[in-house]
PDB file of N, CA and C in Angstrom:
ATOM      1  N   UNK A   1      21.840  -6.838 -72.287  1.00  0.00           N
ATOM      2  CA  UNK A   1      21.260  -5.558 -72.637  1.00  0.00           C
ATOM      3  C   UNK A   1      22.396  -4.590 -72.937  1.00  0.00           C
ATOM      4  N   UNK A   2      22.093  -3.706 -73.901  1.00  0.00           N
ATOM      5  CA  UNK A   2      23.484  -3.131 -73.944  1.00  0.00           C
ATOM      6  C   UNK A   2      23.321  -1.549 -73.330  1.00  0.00           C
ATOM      7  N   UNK A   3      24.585  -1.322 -73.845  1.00  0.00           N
ATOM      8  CA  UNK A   3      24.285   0.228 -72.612  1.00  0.00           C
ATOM      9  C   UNK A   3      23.634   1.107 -72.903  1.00  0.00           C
ATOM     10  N   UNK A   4      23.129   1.236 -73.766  1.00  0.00           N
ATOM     11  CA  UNK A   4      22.458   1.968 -74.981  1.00  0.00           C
ATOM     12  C   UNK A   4      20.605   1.911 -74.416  1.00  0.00           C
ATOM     13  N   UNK A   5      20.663   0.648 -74.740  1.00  0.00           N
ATOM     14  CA  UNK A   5      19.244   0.381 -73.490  1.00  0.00           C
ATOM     15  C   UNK A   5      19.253   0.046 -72.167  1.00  0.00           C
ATOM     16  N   UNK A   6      20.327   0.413 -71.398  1.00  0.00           N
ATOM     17  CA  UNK A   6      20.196   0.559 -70.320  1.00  0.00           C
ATOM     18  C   UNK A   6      19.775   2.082 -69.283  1.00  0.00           C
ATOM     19  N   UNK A   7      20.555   2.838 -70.637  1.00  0.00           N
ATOM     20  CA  UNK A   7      20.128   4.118 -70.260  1.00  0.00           C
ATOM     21  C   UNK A   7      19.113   4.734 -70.374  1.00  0.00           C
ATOM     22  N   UNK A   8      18.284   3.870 -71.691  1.00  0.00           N
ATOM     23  CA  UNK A   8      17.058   4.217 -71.581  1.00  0.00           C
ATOM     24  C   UNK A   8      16.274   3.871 -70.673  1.00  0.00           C
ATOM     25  N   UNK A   9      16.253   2.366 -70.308  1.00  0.00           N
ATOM     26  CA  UNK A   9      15.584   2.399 -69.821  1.00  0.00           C
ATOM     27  C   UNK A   9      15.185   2.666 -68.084  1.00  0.00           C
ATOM     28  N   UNK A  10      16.435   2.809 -67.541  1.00  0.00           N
ATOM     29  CA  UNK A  10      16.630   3.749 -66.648  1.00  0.00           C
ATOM     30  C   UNK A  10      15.757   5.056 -66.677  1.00  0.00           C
ATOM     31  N   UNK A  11      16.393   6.087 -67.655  1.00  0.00           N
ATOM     32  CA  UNK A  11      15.350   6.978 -68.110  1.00  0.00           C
ATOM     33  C   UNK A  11      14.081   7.007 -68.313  1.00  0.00           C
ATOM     34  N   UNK A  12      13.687   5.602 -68.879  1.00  0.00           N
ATOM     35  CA  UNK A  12      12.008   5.558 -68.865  1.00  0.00           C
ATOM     36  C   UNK A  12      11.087   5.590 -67.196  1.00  0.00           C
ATOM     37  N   UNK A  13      12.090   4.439 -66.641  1.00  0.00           N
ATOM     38  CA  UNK A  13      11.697   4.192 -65.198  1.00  0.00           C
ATOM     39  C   UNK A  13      11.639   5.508 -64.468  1.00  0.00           C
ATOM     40  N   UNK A  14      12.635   6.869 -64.792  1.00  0.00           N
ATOM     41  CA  UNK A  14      12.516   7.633 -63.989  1.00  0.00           C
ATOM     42  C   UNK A  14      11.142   8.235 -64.483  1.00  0.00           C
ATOM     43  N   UNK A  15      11.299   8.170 -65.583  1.00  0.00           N
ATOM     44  CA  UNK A  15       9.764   9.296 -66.195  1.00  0.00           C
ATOM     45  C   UNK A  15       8.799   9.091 -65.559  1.00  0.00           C
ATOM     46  N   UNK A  16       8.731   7.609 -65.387  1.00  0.00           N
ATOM     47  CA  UNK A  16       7.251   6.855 -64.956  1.00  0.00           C
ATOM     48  C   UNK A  16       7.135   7.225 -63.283  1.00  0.00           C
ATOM     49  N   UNK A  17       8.051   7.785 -62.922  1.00  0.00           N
ATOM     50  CA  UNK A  17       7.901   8.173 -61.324  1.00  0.00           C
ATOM     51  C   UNK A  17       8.622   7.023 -60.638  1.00  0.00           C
ATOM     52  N   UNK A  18       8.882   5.685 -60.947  1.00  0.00           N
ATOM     53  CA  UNK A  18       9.488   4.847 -60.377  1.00  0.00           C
ATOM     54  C   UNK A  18      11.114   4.897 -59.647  1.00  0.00           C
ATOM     55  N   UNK A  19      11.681   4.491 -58.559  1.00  0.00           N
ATOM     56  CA  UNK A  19      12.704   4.730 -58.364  1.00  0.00           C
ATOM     57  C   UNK A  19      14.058   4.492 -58.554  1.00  0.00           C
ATOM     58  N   UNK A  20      14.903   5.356 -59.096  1.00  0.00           N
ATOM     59  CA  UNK A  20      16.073   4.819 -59.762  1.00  0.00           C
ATOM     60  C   UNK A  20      16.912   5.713 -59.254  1.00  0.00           C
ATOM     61  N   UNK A  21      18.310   4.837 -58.851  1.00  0.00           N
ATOM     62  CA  UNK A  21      19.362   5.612 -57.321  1.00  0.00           C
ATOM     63  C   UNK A  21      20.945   5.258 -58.064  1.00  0.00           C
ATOM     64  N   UNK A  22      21.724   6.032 -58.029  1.00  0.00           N
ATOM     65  CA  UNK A  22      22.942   5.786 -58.747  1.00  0.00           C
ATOM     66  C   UNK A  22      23.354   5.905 -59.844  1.00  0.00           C
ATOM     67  N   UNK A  23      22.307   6.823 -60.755  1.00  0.00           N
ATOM     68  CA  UNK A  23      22.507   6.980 -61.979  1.00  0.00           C
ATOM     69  C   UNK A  23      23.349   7.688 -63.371  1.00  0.00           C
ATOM     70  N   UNK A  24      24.170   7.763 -64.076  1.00  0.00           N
ATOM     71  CA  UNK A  24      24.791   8.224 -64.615  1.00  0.00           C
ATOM     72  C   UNK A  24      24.818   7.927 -66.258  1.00  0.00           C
ATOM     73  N   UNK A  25      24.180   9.260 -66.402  1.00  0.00           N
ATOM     74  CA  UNK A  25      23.551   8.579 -67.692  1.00  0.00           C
ATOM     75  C   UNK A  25      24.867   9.270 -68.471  1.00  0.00           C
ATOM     76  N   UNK A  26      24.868   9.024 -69.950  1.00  0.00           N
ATOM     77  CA  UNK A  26      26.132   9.947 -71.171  1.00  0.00           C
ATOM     78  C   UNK A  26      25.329   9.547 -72.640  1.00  0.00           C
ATOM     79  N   UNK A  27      25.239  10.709 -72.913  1.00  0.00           N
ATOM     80  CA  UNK A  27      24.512  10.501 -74.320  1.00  0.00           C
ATOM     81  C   UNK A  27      24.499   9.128 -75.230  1.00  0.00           C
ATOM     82  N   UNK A  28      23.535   8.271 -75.416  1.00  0.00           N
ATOM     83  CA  UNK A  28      23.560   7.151 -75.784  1.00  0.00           C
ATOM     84  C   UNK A  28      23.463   7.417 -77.608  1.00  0.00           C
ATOM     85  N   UNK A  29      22.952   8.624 -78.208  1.00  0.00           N
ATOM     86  CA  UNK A  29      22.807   8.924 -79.714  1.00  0.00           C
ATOM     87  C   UNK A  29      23.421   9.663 -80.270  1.00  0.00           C
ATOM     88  N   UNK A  30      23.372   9.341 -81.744  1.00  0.00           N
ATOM     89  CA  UNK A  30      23.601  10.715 -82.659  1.00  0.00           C
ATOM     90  C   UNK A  30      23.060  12.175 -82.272  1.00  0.00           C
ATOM     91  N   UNK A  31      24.147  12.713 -82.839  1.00  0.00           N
ATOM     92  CA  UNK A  31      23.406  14.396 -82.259  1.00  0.00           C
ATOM     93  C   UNK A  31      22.426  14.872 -83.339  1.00  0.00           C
ATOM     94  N   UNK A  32      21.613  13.986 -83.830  1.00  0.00           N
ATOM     95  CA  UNK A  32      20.237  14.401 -84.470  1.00  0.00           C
ATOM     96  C   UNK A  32      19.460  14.289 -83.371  1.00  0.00           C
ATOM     97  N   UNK A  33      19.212  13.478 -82.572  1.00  0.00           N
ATOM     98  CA  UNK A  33      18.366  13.702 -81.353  1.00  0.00           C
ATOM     99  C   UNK A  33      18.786  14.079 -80.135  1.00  0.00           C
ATOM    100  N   UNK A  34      17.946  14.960 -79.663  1.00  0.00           N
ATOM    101  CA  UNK A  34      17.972  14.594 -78.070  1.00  0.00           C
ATOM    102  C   UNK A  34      17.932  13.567 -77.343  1.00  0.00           C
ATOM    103  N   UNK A  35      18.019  13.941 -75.971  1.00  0.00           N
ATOM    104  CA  UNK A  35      17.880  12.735 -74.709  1.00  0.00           C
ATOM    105  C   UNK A  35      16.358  12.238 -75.003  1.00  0.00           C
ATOM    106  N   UNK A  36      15.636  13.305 -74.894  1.00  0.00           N
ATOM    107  CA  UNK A  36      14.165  13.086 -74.765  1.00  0.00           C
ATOM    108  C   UNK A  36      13.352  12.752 -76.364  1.00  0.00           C
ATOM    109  N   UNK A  37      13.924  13.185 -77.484  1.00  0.00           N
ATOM    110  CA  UNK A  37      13.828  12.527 -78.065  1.00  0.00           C
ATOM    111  C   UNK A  37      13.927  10.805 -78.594  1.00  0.00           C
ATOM    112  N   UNK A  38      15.436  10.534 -78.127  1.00  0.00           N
ATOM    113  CA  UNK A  38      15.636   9.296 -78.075  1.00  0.00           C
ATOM    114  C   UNK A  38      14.933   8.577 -77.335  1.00  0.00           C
ATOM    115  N   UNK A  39      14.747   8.697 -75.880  1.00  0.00           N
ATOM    116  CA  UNK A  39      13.734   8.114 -74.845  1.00  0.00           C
ATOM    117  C   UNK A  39      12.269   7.910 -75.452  1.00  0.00           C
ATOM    118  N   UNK A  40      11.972   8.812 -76.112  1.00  0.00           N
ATOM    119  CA  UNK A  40      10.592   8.784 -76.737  1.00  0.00           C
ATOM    120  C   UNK A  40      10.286   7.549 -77.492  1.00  0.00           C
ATOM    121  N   UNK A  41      11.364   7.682 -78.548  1.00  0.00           N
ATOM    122  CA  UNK A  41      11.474   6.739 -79.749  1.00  0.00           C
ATOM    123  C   UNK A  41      11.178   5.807 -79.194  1.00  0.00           C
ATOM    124  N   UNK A  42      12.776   5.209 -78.314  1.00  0.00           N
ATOM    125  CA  UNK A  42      12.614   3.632 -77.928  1.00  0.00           C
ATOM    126  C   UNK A  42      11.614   3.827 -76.822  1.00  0.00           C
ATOM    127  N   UNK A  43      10.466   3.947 -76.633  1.00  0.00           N
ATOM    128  CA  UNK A  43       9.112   4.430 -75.640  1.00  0.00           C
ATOM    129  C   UNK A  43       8.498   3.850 -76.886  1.00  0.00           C
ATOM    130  N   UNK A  44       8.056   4.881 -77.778  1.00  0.00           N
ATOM    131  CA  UNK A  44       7.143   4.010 -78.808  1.00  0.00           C
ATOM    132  C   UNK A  44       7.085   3.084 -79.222  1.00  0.00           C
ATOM    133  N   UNK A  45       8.617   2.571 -79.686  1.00  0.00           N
ATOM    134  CA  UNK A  45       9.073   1.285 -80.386  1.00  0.00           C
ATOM    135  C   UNK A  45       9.129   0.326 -78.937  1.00  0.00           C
ATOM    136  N   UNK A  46       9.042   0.046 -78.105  1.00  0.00           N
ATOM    137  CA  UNK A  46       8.888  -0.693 -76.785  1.00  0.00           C
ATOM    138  C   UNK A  46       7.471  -0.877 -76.508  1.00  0.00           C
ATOM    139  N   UNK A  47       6.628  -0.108 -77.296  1.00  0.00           N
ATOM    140  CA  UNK A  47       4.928   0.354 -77.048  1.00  0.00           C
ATOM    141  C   UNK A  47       4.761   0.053 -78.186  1.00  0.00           C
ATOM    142  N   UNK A  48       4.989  -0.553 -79.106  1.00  0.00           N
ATOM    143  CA  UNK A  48       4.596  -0.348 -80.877  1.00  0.00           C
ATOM    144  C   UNK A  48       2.623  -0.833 -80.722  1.00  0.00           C
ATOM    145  N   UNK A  49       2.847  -2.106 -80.510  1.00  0.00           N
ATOM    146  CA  UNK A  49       1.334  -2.717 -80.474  1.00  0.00           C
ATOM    147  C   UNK A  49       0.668  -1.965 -79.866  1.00  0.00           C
ATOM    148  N   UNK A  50       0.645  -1.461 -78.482  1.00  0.00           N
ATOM    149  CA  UNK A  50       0.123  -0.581 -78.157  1.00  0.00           C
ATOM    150  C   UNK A  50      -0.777   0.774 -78.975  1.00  0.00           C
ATOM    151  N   UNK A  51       0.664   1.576 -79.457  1.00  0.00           N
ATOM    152  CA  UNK A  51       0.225   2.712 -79.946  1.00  0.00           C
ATOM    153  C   UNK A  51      -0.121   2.306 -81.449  1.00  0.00           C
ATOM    154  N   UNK A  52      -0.189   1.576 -82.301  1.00  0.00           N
ATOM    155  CA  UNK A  52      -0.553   0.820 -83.241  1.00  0.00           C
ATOM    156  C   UNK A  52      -2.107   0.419 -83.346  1.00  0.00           C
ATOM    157  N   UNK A  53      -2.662   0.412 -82.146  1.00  0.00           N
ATOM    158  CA  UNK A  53      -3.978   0.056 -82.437  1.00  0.00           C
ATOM    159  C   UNK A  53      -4.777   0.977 -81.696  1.00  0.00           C
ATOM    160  N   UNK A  54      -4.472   2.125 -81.192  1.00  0.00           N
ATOM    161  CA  UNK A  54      -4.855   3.032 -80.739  1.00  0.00           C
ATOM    162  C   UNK A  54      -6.204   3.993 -81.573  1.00  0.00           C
ATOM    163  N   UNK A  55      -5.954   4.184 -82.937  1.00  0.00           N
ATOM    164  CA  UNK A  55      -6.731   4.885 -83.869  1.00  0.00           C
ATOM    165  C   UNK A  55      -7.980   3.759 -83.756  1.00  0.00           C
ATOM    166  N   UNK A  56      -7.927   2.244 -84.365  1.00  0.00           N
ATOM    167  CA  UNK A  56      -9.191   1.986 -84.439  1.00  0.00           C
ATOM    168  C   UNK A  56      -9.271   0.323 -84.274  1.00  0.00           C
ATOM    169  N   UNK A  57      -8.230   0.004 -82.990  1.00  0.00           N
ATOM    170  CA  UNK A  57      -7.947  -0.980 -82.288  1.00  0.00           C
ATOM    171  C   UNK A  57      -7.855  -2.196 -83.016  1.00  0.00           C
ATOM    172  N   UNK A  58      -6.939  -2.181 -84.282  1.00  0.00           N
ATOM    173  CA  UNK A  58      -6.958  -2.824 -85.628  1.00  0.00           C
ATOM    174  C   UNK A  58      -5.077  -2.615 -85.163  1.00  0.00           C
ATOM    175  N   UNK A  59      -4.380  -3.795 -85.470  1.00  0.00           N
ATOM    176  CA  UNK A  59      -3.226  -3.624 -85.607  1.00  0.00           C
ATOM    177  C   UNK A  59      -2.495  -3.874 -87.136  1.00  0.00           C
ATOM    178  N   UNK A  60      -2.030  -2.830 -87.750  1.00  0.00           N
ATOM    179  CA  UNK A  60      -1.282  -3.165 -89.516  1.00  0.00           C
ATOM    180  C   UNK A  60      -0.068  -2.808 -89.416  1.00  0.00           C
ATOM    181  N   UNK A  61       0.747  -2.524 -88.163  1.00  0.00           N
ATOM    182  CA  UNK A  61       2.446  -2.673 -87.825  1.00  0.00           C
ATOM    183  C   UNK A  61       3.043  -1.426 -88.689  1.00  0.00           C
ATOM    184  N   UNK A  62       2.171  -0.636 -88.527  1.00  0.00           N
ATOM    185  CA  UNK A  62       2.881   0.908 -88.660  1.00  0.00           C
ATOM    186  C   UNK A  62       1.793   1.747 -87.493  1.00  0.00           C
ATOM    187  N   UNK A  63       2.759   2.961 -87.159  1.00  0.00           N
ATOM    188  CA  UNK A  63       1.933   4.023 -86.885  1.00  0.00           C
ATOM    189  C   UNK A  63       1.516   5.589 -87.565  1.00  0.00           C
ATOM    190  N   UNK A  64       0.798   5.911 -87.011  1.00  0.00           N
ATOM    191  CA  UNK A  64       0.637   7.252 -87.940  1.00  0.00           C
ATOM    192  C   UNK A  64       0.663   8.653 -86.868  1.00  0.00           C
ATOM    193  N   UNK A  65       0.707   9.654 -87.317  1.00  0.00           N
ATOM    194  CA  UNK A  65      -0.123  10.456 -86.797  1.00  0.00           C
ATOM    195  C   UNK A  65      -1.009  10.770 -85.807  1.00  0.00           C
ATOM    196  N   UNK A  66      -1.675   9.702 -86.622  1.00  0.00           N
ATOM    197  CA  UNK A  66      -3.041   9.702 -85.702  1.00  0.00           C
ATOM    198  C   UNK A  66      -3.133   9.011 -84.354  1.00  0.00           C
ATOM    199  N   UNK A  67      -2.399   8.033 -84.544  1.00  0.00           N
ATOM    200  CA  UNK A  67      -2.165   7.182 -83.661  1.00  0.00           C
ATOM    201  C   UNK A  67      -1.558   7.957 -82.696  1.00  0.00           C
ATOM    202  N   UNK A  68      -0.748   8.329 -83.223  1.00  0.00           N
ATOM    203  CA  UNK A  68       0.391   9.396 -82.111  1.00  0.00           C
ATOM    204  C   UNK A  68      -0.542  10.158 -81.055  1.00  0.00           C
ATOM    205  N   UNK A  69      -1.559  11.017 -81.787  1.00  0.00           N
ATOM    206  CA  UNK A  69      -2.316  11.794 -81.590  1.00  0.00           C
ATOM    207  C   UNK A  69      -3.098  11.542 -80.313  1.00  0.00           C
ATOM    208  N   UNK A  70      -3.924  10.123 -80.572  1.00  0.00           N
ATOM    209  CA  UNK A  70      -5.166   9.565 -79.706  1.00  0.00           C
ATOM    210  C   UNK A  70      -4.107   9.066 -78.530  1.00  0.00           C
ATOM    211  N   UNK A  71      -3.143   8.617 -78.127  1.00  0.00           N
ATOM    212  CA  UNK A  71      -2.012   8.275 -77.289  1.00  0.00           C
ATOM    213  C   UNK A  71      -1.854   9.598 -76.589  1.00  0.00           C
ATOM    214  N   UNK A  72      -1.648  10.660 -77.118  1.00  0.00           N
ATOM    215  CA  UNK A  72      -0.881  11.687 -76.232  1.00  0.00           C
ATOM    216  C   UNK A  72      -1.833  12.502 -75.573  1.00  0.00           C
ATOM    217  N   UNK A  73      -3.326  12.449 -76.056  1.00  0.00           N
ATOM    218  CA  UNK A  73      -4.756  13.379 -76.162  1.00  0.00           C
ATOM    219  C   UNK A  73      -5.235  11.978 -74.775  1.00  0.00           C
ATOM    220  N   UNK A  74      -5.068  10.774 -75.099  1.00  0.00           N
ATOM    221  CA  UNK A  74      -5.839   9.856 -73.873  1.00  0.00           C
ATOM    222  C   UNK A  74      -5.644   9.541 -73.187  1.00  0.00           C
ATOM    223  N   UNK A  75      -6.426   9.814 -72.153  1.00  0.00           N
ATOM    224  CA  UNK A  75      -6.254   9.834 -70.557  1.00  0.00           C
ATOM    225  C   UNK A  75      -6.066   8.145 -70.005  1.00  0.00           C
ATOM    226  N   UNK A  76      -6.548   7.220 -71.507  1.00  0.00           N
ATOM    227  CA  UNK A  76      -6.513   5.944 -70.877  1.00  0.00           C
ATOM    228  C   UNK A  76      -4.888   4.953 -70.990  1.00  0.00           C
ATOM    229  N   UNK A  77      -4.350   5.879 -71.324  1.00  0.00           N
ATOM    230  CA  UNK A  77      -2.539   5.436 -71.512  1.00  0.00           C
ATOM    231  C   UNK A  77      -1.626   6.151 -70.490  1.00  0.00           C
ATOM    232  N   UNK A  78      -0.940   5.439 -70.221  1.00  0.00           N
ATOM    233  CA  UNK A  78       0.207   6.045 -68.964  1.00  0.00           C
ATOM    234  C   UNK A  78       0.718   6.914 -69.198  1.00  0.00           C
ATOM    235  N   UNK A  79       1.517   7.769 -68.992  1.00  0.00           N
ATOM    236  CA  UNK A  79       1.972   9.270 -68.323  1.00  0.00           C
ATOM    237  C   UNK A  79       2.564   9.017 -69.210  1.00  0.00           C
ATOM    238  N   UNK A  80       3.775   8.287 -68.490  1.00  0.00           N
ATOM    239  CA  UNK A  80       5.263   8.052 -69.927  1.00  0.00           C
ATOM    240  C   UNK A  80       4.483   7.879 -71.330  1.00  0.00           C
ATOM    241  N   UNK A  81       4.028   7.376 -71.637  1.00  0.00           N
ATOM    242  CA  UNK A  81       3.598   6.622 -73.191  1.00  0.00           C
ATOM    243  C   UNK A  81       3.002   7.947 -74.011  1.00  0.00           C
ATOM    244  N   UNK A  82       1.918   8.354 -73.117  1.00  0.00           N
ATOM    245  CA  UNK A  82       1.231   9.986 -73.327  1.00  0.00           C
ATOM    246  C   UNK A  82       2.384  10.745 -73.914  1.00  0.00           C
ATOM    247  N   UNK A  83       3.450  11.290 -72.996  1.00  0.00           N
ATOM    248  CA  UNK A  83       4.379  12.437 -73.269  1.00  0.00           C
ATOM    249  C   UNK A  83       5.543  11.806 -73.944  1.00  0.00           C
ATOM    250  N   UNK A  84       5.775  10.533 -74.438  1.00  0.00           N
ATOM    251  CA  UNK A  84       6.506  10.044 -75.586  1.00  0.00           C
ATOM    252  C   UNK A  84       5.999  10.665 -76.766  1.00  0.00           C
ATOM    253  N   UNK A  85       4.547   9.772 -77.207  1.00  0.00           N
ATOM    254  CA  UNK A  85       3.829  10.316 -78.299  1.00  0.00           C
ATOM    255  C   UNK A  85       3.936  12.085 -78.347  1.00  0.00           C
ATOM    256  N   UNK A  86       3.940  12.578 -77.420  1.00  0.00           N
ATOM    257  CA  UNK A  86       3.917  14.147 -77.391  1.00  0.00           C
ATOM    258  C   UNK A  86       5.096  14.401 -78.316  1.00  0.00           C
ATOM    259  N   UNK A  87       6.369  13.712 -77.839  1.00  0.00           N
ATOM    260  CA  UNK A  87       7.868  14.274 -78.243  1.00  0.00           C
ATOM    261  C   UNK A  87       7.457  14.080 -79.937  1.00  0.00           C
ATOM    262  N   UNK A  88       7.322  12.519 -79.954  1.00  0.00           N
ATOM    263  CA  UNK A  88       7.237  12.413 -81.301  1.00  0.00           C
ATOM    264  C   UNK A  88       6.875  13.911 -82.220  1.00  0.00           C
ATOM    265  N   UNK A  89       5.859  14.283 -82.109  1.00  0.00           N
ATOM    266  CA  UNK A  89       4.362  15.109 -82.641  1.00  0.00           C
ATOM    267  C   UNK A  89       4.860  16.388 -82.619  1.00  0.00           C
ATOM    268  N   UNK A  90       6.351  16.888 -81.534  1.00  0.00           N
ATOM    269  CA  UNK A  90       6.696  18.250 -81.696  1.00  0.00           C
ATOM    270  C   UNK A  90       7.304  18.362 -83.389  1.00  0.00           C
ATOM    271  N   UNK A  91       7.051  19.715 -83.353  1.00  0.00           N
ATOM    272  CA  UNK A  91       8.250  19.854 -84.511  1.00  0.00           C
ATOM    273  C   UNK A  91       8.071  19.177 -85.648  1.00  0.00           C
ATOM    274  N   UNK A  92       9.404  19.318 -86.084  1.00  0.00           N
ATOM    275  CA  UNK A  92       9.344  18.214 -87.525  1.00  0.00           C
ATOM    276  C   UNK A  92      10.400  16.970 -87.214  1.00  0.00           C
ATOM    277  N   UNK A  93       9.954  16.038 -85.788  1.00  0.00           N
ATOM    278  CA  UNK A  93      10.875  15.198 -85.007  1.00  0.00           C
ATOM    279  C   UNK A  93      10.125  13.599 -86.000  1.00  0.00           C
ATOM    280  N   UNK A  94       8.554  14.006 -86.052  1.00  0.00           N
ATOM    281  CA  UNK A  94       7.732  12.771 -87.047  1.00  0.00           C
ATOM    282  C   UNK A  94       8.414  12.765 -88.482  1.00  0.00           C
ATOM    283  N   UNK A  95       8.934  13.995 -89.260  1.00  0.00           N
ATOM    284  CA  UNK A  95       8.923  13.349 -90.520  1.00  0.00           C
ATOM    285  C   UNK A  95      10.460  12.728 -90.318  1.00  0.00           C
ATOM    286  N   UNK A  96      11.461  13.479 -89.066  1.00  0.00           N
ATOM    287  CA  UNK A  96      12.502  12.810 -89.288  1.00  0.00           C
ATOM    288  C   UNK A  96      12.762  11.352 -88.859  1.00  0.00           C
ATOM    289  N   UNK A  97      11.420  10.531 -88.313  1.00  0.00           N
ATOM    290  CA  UNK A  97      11.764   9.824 -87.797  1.00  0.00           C
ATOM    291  C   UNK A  97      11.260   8.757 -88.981  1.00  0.00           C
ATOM    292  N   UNK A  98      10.396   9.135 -89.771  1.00  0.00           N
ATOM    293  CA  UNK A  98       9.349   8.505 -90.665  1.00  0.00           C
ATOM    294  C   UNK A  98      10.407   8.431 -91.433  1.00  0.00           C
ATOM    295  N   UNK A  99      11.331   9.416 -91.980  1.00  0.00           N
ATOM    296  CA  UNK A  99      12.364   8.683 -93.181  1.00  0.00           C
ATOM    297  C   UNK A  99      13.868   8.138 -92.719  1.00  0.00           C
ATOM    298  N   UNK A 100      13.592   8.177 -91.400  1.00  0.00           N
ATOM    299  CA  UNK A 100      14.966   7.203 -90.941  1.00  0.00           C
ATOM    300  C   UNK A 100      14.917   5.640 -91.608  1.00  0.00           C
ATOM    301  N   UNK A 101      14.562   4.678 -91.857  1.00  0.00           N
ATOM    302  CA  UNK A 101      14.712   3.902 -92.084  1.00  0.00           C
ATOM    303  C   UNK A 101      14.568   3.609 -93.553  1.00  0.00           C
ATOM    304  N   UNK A 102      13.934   4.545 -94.239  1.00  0.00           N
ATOM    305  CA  UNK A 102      13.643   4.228 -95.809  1.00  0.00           C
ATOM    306  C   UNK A 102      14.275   4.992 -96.903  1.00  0.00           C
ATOM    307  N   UNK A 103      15.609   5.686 -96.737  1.00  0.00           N
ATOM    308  CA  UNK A 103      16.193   5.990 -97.547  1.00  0.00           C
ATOM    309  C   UNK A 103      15.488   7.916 -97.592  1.00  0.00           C
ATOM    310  N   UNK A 104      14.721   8.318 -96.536  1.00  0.00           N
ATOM    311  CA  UNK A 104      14.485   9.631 -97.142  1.00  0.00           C
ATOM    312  C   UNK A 104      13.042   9.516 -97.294  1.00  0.00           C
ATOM    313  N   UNK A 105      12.324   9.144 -97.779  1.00  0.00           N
ATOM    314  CA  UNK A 105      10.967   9.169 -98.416  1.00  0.00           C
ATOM    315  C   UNK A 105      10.202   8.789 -97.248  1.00  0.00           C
ATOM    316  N   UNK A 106       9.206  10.252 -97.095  1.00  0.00           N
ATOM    317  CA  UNK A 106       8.110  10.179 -96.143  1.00  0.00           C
ATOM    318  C   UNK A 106       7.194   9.726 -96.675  1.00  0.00           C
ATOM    319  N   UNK A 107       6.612   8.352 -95.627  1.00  0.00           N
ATOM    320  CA  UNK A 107       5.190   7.972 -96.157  1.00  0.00           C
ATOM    321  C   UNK A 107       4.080   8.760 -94.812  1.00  0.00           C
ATOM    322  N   UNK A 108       4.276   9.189 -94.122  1.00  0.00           N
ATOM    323  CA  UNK A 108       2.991   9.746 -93.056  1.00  0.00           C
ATOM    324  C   UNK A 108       2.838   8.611 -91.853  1.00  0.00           C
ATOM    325  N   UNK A 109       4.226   7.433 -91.951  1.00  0.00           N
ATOM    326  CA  UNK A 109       3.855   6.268 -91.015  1.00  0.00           C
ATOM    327  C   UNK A 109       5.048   5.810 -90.434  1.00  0.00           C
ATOM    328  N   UNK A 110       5.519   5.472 -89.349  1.00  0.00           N
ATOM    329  CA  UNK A 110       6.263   5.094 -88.560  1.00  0.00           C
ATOM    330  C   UNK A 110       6.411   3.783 -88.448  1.00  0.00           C
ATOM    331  N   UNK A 111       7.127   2.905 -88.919  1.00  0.00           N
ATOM    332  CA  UNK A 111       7.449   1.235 -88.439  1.00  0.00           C
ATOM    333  C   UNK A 111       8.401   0.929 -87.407  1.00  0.00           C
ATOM    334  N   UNK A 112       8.428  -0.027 -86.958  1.00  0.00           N
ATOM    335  CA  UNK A 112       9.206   0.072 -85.714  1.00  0.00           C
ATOM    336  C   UNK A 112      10.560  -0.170 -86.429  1.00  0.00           C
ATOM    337  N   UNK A 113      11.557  -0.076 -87.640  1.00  0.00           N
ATOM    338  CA  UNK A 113      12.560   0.281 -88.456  1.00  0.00           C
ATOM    339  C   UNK A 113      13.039   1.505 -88.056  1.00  0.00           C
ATOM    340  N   UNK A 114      11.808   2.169 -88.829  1.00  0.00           N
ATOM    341  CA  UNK A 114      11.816   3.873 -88.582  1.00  0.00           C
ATOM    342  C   UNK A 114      12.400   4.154 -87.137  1.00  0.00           C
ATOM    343  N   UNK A 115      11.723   3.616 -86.028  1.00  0.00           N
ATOM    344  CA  UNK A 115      11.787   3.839 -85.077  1.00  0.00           C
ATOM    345  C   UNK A 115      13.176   3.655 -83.992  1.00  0.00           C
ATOM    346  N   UNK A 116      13.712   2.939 -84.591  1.00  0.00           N
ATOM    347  CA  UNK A 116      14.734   2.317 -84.589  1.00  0.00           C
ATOM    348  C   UNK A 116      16.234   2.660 -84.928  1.00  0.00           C
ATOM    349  N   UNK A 117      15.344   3.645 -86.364  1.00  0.00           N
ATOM    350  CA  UNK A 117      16.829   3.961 -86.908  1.00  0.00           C
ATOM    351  C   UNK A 117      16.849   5.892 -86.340  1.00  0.00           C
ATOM    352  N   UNK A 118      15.895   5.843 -85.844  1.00  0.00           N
ATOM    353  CA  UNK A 118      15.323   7.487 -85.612  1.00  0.00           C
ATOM    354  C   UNK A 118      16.168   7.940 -85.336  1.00  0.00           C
ATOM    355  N   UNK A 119      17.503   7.341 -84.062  1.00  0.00           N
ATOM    356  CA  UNK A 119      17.947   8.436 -83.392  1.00  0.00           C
ATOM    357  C   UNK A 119      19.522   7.514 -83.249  1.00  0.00           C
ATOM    358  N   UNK A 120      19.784   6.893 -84.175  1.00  0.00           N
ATOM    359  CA  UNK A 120      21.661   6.531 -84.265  1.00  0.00           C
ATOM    360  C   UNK A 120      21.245   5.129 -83.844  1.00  0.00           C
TER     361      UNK A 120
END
């Protein structure tokens, strides 16, 4: 695992309330994102199937919006996963994440590429 996802996922474990002792985290990204941005990302992209079939429990290996939406609005998804989708949805953090991987050009959908390349 490299250190990169170690820190995340450290970070995820703390979100989730779980216990994590000794920690020392150091910015794992580009300074286009935040901490909590980045955490988000690899949250979604670690959740892809998940939040992927969320709109209409049909999986086509992108997300949208919407998807984002019904994730952060439903009470039937975990805490962490909820306030990932949230980060996504602030701001204009979706279109930058939507043209990370494709050269620039927003399509309104997130692949786990996108997701990937979101944050360095």
């Amino acid at each position: 695992m490299s250190k990169n996802r170690s820190v995340i996922t450290l970070a995820v474990l703390a979100v989730a309330g779980l216990a994590v002792s000794a920690v020392t985290a150091t910015p794992a990204y580009a300074a286009s994102c935040n901490t909590s941005q980045a955490i988000a990302a690899e949250t979604i992209a670690g959740n892809f199937s998940t939040v992927d079939r969320a709109y209409n429990g049909t999986q086509d290996g992108l997300v949208s919006r919407t998807d984002l939406e019904i994730v952060a609005q439903g009470s039937g998804y975990p805490n962490y996963l909820r306030n990932s989708a949230r980060v996504l949805l602030e701001g204009d953090f979706f279109r930058q994440i939507d043209t990370a991987a494709q050269g620039g050009r927003a399509d309104g959908l997130l692949s786990v590429g996108d997701l990937n390349a979101a944050c360095g």
